[in-house]
Structure formats: structure tokens, C-alpha cells
C-alpha atoms as a PDB file:
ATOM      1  CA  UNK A   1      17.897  19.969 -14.550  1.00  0.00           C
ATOM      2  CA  UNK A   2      14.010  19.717 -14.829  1.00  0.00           C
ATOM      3  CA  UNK A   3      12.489  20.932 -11.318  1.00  0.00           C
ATOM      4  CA  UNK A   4      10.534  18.071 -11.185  1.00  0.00           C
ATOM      5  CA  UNK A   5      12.866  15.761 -11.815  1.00  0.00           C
ATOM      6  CA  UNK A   6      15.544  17.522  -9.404  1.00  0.00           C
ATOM      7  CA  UNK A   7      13.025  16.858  -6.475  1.00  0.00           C
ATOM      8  CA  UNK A   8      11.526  13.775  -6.905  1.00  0.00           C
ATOM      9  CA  UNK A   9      15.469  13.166  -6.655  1.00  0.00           C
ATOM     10  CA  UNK A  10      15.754  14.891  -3.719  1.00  0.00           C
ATOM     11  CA  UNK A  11      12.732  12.985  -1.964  1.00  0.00           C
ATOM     12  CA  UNK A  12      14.136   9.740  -2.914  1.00  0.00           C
ATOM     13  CA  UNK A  13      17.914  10.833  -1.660  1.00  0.00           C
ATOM     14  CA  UNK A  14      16.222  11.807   1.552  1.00  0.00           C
ATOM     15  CA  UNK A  15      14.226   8.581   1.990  1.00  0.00           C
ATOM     16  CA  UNK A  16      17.473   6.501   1.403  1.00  0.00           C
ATOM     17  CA  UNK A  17      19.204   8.551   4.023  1.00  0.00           C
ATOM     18  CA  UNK A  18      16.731   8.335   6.544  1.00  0.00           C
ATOM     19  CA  UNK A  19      16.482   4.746   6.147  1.00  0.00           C
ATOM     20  CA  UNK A  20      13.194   4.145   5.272  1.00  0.00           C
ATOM     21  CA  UNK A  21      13.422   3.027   1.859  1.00  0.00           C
ATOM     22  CA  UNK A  22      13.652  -0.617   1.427  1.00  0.00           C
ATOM     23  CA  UNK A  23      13.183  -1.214   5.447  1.00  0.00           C
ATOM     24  CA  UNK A  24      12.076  -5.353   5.321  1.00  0.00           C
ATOM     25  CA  UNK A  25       9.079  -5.646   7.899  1.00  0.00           C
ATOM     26  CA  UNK A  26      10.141  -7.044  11.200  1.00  0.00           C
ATOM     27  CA  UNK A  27       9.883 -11.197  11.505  1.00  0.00           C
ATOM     28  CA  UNK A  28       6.929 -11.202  14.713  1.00  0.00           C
ATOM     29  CA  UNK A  29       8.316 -12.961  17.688  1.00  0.00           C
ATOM     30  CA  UNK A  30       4.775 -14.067  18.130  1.00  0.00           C
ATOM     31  CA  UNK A  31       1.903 -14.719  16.021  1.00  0.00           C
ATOM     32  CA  UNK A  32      -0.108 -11.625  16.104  1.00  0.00           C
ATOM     33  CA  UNK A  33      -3.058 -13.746  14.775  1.00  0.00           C
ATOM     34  CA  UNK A  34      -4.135 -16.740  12.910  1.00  0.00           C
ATOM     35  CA  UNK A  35      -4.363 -17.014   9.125  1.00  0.00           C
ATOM     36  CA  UNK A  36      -5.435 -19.473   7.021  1.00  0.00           C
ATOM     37  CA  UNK A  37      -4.609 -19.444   3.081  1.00  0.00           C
ATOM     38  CA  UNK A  38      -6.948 -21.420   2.112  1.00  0.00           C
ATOM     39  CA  UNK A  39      -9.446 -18.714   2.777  1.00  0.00           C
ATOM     40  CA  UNK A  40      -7.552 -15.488   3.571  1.00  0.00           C
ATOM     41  CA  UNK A  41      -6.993 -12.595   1.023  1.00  0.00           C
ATOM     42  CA  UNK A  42      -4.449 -11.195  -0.756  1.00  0.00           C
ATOM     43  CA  UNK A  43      -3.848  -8.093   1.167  1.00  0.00           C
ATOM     44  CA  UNK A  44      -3.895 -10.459   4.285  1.00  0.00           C
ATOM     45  CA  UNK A  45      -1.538 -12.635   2.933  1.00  0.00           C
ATOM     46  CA  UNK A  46       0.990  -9.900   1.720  1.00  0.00           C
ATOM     47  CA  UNK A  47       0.574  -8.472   5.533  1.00  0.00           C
ATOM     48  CA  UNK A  48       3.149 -11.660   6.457  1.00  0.00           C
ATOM     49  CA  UNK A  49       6.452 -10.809   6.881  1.00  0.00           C
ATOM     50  CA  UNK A  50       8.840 -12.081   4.161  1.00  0.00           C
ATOM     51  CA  UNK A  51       5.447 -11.792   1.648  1.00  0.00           C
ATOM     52  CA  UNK A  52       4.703  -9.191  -0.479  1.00  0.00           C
ATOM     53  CA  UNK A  53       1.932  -8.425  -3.273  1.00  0.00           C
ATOM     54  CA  UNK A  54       3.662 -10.856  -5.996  1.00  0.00           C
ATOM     55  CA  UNK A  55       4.076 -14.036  -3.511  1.00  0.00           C
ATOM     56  CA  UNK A  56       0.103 -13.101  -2.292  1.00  0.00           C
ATOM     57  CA  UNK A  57      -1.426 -12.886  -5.912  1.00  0.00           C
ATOM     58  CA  UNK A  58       0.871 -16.221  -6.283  1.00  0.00           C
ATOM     59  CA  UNK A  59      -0.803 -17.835  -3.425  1.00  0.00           C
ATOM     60  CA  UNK A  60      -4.570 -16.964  -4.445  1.00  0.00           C
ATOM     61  CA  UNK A  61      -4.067 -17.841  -8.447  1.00  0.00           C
ATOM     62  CA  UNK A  62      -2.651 -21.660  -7.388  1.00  0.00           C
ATOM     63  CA  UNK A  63      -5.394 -21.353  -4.647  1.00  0.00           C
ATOM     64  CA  UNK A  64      -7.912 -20.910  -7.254  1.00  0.00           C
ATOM     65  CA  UNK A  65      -6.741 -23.491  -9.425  1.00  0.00           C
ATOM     66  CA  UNK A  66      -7.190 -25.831  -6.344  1.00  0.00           C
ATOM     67  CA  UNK A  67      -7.237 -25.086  -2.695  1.00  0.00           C
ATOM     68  CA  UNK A  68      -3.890 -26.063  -0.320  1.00  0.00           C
ATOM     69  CA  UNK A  69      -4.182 -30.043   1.193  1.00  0.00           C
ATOM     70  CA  UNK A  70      -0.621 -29.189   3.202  1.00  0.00           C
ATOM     71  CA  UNK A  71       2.321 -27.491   3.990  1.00  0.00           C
ATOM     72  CA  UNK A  72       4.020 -29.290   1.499  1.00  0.00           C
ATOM     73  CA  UNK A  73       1.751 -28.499  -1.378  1.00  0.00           C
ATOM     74  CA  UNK A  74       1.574 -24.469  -0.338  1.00  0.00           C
ATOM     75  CA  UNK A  75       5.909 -24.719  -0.539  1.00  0.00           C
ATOM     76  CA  UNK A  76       5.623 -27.043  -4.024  1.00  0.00           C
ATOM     77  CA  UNK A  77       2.864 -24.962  -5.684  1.00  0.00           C
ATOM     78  CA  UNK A  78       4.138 -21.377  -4.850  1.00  0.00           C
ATOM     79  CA  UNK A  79       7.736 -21.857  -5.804  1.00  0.00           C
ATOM     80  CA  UNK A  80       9.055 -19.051  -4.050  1.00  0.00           C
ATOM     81  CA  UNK A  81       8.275 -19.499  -0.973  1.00  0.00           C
ATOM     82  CA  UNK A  82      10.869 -22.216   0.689  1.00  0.00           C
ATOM     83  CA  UNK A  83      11.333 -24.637   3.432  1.00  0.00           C
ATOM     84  CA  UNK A  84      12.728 -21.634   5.543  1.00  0.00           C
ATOM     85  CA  UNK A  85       9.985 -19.127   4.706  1.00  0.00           C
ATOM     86  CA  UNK A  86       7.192 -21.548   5.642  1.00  0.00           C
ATOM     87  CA  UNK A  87       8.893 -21.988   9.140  1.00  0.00           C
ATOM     88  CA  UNK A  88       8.876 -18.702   9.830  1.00  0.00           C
ATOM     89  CA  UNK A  89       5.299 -17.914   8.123  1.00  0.00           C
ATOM     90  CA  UNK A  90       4.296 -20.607  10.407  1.00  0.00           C
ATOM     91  CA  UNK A  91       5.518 -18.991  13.528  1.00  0.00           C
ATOM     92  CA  UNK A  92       3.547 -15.640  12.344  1.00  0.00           C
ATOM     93  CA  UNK A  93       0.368 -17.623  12.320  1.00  0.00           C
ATOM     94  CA  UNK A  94       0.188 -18.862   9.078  1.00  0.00           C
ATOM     95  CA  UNK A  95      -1.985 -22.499   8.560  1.00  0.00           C
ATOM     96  CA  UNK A  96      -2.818 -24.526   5.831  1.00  0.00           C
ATOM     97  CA  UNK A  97      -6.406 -26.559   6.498  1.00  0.00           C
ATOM     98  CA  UNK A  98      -5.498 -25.318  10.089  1.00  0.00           C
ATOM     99  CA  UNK A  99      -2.255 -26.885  10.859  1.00  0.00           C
ATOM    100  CA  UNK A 100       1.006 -24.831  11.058  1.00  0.00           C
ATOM    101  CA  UNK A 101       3.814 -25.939   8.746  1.00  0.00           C
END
């Protein structure tokens, strides 16, 4: 087996042991700050638990098109984020045209 190959396996067999690959981030049992998507950036927005780079760069394209009224049109424009998700976004701090969802 190729040296490289054999320890890039080993770092990855170590990481899944430990338990630190795949670890979801923690759900904040308060919001740590407020941020609105209408105006917030993509890094910002992937910093939301549940959220990650693809949902982010999701949020800013439709944003571009045409910036968030509600709630409602954040969930129907940016398909996967659901009824559920924008609770608990909204208990993070999350706000569309300042009002939680």
C-alpha cells in the first residue's frame, strides 16, 4: 500500500474514532446574537446551526434575485430549509426584515 495513501487512512480512521468527524454543531439554547438574512453573509449564515456552506450560498443567490419579505418566503424560496429548521434558526437569532420566524 502507497505510504500516502496508508496514512491519510490512518488520519481519517483516527478522526472517526475520536469522534470528531461528522460532529453536527450544537443547537444554541440561546441566541448568541442577532442575524438578519436579508443583509448578512454567507459565512455568517453557514455559522447557524443546522446550515452549512450549500444552504448559505442558497440563501444569498435567491437573496440576490430578490431580497426576503417573510418567514414564509425565506422557507418557500430556499427549499431546504423547513418549517422545523426555521423554528430553530429563529431561536439562534435568525430574522427576516427583523422579525423572528
Amino acid at each position: 500500500m502507497n505510504r500516502s495513501i496508508a496514512f491519510s487512512f490512518s488520519l481519517a480512521l483516527v478522526a472517526l474514532l475520536s469522534g470528531c468527524a461528522g460532529q453536527p454543531k450544537p443547537l444554541l439554547p440561546f441566541p448568541a446574537y442577532s442575524m438578519e438574512v436579508n443583509t448578512a453573509g454567507e459565512t455568517r449564515i453557514a455559522e447557524f446551526a443546522g446550515l452549512g456552506p450549500k444552504v448559505a450560498a442558497e440563501m444569498v443567490e435567491q437573496r440576490t434575485k430578490r431580497r426576503f419579505t417573510n418567514c414564509s418566503d425565506l422557507g418557500f424560496r430556499v427549499r431546504s430549509l423547513g418549517a422545523f429548521n426555521l423554528e430553530k434558526l429563529s431561536e439562534q437569532g435568525m430574522r427576516v426584515n427583523g422579525e423572528s420566524c
